[in-house]
PDB file of N, CA and C in Angstrom:
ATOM      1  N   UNK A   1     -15.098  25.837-175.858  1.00  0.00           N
ATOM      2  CA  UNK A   1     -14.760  24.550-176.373  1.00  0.00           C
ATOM      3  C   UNK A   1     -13.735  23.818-175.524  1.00  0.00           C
ATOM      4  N   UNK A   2     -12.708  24.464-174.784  1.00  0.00           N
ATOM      5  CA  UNK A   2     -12.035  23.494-173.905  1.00  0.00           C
ATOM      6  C   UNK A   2     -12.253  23.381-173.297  1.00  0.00           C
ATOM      7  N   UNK A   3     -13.269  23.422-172.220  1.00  0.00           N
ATOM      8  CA  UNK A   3     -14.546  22.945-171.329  1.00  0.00           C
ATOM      9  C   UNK A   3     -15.017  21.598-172.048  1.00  0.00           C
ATOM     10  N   UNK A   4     -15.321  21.381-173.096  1.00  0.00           N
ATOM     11  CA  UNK A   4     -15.909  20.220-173.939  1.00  0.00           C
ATOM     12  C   UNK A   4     -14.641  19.314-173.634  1.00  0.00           C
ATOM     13  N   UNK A   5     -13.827  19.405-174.172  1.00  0.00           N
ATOM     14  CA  UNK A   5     -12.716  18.385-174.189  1.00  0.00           C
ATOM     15  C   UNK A   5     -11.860  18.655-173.217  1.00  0.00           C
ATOM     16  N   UNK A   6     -12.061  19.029-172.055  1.00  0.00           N
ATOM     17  CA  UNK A   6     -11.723  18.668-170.642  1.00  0.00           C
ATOM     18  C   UNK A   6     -12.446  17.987-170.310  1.00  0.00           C
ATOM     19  N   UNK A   7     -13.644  18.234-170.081  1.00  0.00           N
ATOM     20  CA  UNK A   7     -15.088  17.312-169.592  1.00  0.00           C
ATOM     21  C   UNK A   7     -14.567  15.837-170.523  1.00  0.00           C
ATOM     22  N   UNK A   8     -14.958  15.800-171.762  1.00  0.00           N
ATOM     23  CA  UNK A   8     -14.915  14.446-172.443  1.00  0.00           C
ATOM     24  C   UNK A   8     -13.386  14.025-171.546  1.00  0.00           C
ATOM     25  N   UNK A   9     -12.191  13.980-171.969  1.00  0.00           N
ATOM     26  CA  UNK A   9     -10.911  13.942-171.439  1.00  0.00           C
ATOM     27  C   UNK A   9     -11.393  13.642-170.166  1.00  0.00           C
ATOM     28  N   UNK A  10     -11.740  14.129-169.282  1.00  0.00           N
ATOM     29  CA  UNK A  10     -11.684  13.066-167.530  1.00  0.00           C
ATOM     30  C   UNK A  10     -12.729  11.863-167.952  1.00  0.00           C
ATOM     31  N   UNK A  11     -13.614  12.187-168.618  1.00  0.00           N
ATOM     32  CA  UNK A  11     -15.201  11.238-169.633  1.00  0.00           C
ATOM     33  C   UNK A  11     -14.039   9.558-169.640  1.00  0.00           C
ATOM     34  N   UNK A  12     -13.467  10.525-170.642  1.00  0.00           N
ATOM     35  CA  UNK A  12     -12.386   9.094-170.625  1.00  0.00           C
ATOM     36  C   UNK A  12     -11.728   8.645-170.260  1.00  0.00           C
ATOM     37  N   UNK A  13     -11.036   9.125-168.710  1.00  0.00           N
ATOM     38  CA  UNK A  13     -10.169   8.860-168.020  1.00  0.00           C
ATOM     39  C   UNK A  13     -11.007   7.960-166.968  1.00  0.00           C
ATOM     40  N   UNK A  14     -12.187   8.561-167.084  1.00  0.00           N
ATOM     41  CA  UNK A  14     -12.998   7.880-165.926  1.00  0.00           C
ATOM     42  C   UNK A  14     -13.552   6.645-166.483  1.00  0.00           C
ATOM     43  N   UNK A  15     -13.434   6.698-167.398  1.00  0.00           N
ATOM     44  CA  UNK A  15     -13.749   5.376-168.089  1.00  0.00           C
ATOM     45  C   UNK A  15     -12.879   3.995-168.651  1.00  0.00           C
ATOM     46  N   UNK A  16     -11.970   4.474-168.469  1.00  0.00           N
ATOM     47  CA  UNK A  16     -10.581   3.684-168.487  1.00  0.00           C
ATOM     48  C   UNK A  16     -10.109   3.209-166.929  1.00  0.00           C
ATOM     49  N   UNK A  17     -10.624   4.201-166.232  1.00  0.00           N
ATOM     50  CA  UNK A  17     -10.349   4.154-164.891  1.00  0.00           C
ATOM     51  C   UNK A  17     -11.110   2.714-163.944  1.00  0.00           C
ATOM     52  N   UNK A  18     -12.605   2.812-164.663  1.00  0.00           N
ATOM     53  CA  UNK A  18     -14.118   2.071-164.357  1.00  0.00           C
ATOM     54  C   UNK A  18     -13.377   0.443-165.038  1.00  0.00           C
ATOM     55  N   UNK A  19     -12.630   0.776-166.596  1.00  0.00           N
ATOM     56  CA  UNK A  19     -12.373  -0.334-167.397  1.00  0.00           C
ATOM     57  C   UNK A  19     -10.779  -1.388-166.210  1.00  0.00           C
ATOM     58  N   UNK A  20     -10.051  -0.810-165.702  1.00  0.00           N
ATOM     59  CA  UNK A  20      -8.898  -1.410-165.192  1.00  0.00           C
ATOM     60  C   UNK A  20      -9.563  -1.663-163.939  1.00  0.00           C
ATOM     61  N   UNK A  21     -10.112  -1.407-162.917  1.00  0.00           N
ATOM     62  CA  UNK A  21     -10.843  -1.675-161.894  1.00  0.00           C
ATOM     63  C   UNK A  21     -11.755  -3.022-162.362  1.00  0.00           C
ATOM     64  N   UNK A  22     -12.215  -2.897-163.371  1.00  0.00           N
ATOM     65  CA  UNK A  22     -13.685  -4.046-163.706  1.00  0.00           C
ATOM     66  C   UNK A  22     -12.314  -5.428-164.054  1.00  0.00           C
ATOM     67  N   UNK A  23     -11.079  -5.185-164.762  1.00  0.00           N
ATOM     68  CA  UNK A  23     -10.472  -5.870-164.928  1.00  0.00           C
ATOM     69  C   UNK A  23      -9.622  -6.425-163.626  1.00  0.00           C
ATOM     70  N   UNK A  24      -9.316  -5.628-162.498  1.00  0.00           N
ATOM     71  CA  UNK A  24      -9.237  -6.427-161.311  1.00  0.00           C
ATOM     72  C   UNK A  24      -9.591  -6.634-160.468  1.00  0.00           C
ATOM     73  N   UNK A  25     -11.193  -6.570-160.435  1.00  0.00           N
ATOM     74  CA  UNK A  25     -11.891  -7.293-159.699  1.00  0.00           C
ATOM     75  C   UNK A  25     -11.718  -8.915-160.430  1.00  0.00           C
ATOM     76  N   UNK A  26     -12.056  -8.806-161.380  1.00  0.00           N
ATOM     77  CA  UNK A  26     -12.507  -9.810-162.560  1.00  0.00           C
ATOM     78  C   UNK A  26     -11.123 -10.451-162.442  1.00  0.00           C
ATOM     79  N   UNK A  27      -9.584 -10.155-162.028  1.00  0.00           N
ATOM     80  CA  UNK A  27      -8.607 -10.703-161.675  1.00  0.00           C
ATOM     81  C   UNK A  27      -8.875 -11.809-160.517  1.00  0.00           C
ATOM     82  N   UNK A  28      -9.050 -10.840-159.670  1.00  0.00           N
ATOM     83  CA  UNK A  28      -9.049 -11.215-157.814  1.00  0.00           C
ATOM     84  C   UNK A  28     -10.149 -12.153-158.023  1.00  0.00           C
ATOM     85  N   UNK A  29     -11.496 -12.423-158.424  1.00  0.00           N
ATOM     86  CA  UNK A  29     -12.230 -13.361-158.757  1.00  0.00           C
ATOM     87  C   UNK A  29     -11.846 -14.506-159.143  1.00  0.00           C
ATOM     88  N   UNK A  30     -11.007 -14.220-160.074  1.00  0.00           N
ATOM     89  CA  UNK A  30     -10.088 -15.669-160.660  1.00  0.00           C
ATOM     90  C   UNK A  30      -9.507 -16.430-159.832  1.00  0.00           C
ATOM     91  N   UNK A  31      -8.439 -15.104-159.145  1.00  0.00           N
ATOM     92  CA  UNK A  31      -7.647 -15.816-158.074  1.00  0.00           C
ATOM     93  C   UNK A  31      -8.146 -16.435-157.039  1.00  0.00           C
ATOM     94  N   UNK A  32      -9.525 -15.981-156.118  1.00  0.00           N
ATOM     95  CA  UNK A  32      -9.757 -16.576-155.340  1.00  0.00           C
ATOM     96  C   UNK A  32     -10.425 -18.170-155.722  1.00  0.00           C
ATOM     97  N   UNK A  33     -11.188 -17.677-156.935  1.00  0.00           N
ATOM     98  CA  UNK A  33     -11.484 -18.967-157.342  1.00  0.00           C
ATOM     99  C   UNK A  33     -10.308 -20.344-157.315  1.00  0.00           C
ATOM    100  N   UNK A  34      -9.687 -20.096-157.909  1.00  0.00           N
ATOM    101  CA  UNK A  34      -8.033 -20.803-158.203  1.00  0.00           C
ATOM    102  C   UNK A  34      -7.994 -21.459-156.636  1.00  0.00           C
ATOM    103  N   UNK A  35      -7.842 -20.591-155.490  1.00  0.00           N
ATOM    104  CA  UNK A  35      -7.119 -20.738-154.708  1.00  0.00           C
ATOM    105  C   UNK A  35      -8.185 -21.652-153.921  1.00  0.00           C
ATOM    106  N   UNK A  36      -9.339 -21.464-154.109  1.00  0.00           N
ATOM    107  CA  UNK A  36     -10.601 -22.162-152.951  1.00  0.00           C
ATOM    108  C   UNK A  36     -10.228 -23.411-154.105  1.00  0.00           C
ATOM    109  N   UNK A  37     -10.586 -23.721-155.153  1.00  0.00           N
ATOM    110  CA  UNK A  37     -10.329 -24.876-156.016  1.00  0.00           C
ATOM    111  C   UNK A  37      -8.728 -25.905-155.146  1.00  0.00           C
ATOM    112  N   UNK A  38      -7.512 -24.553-155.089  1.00  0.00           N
ATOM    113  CA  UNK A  38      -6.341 -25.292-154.420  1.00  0.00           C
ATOM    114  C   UNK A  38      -7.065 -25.804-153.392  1.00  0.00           C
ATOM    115  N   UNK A  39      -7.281 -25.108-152.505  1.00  0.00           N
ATOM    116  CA  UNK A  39      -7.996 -25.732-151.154  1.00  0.00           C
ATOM    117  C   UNK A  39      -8.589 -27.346-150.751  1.00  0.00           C
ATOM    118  N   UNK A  40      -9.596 -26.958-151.941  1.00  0.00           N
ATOM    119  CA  UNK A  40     -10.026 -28.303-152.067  1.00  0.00           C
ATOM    120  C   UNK A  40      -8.845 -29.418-152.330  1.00  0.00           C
ATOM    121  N   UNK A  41      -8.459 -28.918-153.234  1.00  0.00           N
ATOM    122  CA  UNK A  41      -7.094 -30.239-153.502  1.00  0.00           C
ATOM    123  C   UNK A  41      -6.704 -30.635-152.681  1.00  0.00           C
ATOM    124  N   UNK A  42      -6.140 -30.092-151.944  1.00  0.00           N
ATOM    125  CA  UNK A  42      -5.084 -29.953-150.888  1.00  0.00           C
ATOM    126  C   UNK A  42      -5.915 -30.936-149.288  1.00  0.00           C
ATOM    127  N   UNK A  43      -7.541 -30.174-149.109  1.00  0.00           N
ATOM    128  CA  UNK A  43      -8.214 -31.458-148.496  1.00  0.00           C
ATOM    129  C   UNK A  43      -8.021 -32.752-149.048  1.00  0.00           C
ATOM    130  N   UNK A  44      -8.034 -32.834-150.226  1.00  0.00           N
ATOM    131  CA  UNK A  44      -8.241 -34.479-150.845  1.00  0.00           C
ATOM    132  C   UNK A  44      -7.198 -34.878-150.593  1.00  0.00           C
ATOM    133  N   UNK A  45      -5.868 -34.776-150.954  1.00  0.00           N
ATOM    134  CA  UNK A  45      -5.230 -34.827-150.542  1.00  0.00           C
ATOM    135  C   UNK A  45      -4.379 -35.385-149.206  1.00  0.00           C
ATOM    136  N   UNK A  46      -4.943 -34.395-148.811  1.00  0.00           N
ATOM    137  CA  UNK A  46      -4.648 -34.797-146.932  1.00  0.00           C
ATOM    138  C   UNK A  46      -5.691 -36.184-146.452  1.00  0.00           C
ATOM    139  N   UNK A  47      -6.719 -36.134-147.141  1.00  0.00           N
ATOM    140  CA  UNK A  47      -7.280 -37.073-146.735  1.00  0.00           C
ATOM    141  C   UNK A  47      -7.027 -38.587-147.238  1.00  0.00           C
ATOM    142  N   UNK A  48      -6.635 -38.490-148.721  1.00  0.00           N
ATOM    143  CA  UNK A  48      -5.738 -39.610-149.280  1.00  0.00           C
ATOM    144  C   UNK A  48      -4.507 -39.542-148.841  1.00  0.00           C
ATOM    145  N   UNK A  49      -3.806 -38.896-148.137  1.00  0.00           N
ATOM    146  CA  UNK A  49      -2.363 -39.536-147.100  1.00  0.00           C
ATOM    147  C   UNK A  49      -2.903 -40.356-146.012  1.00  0.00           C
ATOM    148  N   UNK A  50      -3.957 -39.604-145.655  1.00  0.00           N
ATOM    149  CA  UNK A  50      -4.348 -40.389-143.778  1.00  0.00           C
ATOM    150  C   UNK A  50      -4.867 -41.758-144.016  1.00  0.00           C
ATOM    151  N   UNK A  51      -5.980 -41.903-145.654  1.00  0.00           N
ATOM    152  CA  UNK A  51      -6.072 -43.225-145.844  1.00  0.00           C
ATOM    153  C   UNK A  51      -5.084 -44.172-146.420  1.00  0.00           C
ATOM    154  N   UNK A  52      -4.284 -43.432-146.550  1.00  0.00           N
ATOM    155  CA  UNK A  52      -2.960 -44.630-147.403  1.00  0.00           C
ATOM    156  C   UNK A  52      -2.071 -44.571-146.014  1.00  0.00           C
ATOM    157  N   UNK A  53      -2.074 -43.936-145.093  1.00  0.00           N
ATOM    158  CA  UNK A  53      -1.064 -44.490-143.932  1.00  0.00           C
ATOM    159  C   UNK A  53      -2.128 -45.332-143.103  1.00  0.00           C
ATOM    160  N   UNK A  54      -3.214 -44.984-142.912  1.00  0.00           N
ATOM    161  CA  UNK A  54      -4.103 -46.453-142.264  1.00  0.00           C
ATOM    162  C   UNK A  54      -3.778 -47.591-143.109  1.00  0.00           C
ATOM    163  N   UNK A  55      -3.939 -47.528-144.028  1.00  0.00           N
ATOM    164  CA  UNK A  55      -4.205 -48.789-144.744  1.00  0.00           C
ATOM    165  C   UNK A  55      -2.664 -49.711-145.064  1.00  0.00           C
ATOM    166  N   UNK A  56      -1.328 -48.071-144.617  1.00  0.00           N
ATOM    167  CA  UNK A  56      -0.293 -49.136-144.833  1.00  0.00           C
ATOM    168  C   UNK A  56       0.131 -49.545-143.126  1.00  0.00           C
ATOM    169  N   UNK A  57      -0.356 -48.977-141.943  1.00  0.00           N
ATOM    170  CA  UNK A  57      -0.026 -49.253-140.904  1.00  0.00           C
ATOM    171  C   UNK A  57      -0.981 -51.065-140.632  1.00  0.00           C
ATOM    172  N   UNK A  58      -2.074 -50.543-141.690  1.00  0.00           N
ATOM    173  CA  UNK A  58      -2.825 -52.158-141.553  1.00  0.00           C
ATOM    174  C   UNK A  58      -1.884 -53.368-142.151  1.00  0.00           C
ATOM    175  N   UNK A  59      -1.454 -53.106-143.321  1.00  0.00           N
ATOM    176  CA  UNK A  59      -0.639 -53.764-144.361  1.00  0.00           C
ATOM    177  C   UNK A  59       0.696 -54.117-143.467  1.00  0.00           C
ATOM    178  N   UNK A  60       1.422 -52.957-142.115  1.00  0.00           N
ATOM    179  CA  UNK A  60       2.520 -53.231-141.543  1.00  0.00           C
ATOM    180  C   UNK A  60       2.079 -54.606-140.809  1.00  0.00           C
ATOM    181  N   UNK A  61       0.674 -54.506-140.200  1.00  0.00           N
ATOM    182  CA  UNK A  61       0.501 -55.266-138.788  1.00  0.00           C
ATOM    183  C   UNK A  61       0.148 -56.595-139.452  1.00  0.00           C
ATOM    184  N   UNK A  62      -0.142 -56.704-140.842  1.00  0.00           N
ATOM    185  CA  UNK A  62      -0.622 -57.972-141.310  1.00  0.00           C
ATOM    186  C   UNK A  62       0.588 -59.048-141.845  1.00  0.00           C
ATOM    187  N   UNK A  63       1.896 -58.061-142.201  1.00  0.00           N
ATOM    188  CA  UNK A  63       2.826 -58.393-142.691  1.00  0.00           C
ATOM    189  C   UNK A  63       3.834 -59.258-141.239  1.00  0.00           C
ATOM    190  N   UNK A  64       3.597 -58.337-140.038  1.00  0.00           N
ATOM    191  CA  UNK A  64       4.116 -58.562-138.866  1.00  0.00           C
ATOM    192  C   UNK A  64       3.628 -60.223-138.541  1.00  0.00           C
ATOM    193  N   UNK A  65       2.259 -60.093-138.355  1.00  0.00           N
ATOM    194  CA  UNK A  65       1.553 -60.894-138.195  1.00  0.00           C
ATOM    195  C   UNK A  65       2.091 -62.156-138.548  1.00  0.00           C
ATOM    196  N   UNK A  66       2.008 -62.346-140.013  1.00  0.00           N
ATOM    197  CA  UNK A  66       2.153 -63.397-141.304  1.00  0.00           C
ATOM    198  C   UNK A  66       3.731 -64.054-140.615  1.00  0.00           C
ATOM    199  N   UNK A  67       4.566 -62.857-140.586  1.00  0.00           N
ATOM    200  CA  UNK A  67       6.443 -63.587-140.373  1.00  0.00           C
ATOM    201  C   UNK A  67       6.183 -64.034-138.697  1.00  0.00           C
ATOM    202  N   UNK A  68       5.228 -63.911-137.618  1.00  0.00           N
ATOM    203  CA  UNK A  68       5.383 -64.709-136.591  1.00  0.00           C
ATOM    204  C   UNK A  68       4.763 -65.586-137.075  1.00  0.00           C
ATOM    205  N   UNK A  69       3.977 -66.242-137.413  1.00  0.00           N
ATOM    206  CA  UNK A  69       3.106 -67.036-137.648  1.00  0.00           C
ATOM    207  C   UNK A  69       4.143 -68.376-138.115  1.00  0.00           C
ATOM    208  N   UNK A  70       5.037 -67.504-139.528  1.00  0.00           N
ATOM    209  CA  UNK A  70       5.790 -67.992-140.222  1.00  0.00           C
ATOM    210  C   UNK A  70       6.631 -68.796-139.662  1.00  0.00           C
ATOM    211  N   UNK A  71       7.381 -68.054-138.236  1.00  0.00           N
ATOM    212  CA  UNK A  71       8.003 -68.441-137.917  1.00  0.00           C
ATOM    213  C   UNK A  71       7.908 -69.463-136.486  1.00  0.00           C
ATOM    214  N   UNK A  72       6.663 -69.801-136.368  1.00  0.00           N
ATOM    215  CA  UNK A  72       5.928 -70.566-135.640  1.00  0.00           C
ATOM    216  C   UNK A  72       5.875 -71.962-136.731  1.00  0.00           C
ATOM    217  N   UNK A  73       5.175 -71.710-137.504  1.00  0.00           N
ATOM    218  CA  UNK A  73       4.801 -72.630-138.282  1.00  0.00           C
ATOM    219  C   UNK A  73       6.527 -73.269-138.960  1.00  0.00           C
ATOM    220  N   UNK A  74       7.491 -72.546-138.725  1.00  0.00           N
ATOM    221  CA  UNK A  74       8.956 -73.344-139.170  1.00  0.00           C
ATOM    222  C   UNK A  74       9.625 -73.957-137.830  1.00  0.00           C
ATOM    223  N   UNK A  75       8.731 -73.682-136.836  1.00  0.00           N
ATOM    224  CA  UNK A  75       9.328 -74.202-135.288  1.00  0.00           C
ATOM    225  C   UNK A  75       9.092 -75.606-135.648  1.00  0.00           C
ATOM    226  N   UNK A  76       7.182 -75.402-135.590  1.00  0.00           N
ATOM    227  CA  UNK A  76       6.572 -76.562-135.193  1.00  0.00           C
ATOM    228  C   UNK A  76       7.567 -77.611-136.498  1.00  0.00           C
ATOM    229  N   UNK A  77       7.671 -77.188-137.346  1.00  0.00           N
ATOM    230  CA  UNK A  77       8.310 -78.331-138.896  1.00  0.00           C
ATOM    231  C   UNK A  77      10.068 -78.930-138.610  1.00  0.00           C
ATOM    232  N   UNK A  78      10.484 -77.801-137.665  1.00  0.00           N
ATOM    233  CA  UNK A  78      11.587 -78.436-137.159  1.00  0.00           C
ATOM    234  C   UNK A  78      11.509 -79.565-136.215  1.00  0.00           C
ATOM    235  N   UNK A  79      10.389 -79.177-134.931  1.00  0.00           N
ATOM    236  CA  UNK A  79      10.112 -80.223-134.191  1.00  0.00           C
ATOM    237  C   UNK A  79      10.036 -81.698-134.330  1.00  0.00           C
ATOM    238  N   UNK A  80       8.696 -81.000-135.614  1.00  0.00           N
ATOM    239  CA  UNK A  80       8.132 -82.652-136.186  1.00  0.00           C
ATOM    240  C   UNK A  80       9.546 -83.200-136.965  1.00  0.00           C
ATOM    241  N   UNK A  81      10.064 -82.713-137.731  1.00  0.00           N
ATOM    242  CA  UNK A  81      11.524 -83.193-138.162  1.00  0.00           C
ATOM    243  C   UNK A  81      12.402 -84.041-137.505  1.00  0.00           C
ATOM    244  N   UNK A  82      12.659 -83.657-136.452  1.00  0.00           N
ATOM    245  CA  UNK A  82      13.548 -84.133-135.267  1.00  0.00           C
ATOM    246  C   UNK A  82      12.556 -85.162-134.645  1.00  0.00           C
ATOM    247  N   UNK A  83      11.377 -85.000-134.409  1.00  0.00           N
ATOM    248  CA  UNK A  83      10.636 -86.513-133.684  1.00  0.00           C
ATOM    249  C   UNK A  83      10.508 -87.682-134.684  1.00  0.00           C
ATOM    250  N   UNK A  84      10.480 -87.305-135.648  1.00  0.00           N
ATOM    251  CA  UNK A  84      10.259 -88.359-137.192  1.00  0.00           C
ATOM    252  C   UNK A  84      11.625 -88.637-137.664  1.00  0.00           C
ATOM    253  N   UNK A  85      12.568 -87.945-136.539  1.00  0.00           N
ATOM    254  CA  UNK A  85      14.284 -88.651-137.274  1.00  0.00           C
ATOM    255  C   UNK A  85      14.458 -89.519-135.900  1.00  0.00           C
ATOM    256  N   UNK A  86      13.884 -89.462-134.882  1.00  0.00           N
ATOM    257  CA  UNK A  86      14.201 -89.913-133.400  1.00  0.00           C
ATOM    258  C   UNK A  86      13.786 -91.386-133.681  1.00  0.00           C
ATOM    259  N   UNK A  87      12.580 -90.886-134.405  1.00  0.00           N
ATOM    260  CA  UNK A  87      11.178 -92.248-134.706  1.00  0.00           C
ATOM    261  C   UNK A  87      12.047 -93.672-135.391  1.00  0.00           C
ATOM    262  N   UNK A  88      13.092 -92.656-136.465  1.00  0.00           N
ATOM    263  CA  UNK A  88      13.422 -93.616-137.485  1.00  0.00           C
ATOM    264  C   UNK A  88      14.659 -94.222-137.088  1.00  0.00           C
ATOM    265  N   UNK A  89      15.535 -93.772-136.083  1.00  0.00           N
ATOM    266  CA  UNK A  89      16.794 -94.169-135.871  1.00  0.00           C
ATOM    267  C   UNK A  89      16.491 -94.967-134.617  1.00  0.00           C
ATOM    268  N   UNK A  90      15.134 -95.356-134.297  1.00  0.00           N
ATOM    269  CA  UNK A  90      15.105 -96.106-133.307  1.00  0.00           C
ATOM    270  C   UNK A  90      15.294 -97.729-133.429  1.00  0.00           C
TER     271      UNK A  90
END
């Protein structure tokens, strides 16, 4: 009889053994899942920085743009100012 319940006894050791193994595989599955899921994020991510710095380096050059322009367009208003005060004090 202790042949029987040695045998059963490893029966169940080996089976507890089969049960914590099935539970970390079934871990490490998770995790990699998790982590390829991070992955992805982390592309999107990177790829929504590179389009929000194009789009603000566009936004810099349009802004640049606009204040010469600006300040063209307050030349020419000084000019005309001064020829239309020349005009009138003549």
């Amino acid at each position: 009889m202790p042949t029987d319940k040695t045998l059963e006894l490893a029966i169940s050791e080996l089976k507890s053994a089969i049960g914590g193994l099935e539970n970390a595989i079934d871990a490490r599955a998770e995790r990699q899942r998790m982590g390829a899921e991070v992955e992805g994020e982390v592309r999107r991510v990177h790829a929504d920085r590179a389009r929000l710095a194009q789009e603000l380096d566009q936004s810099e050059f349009r802004a640049n743009r606009l204040e010469e322009v600006n300040r063209e367009v307050s030349r020419r208003l000084v000019t005309a100012m001064e020829t239309i005060r020349a005009v009138l004090d003549r």
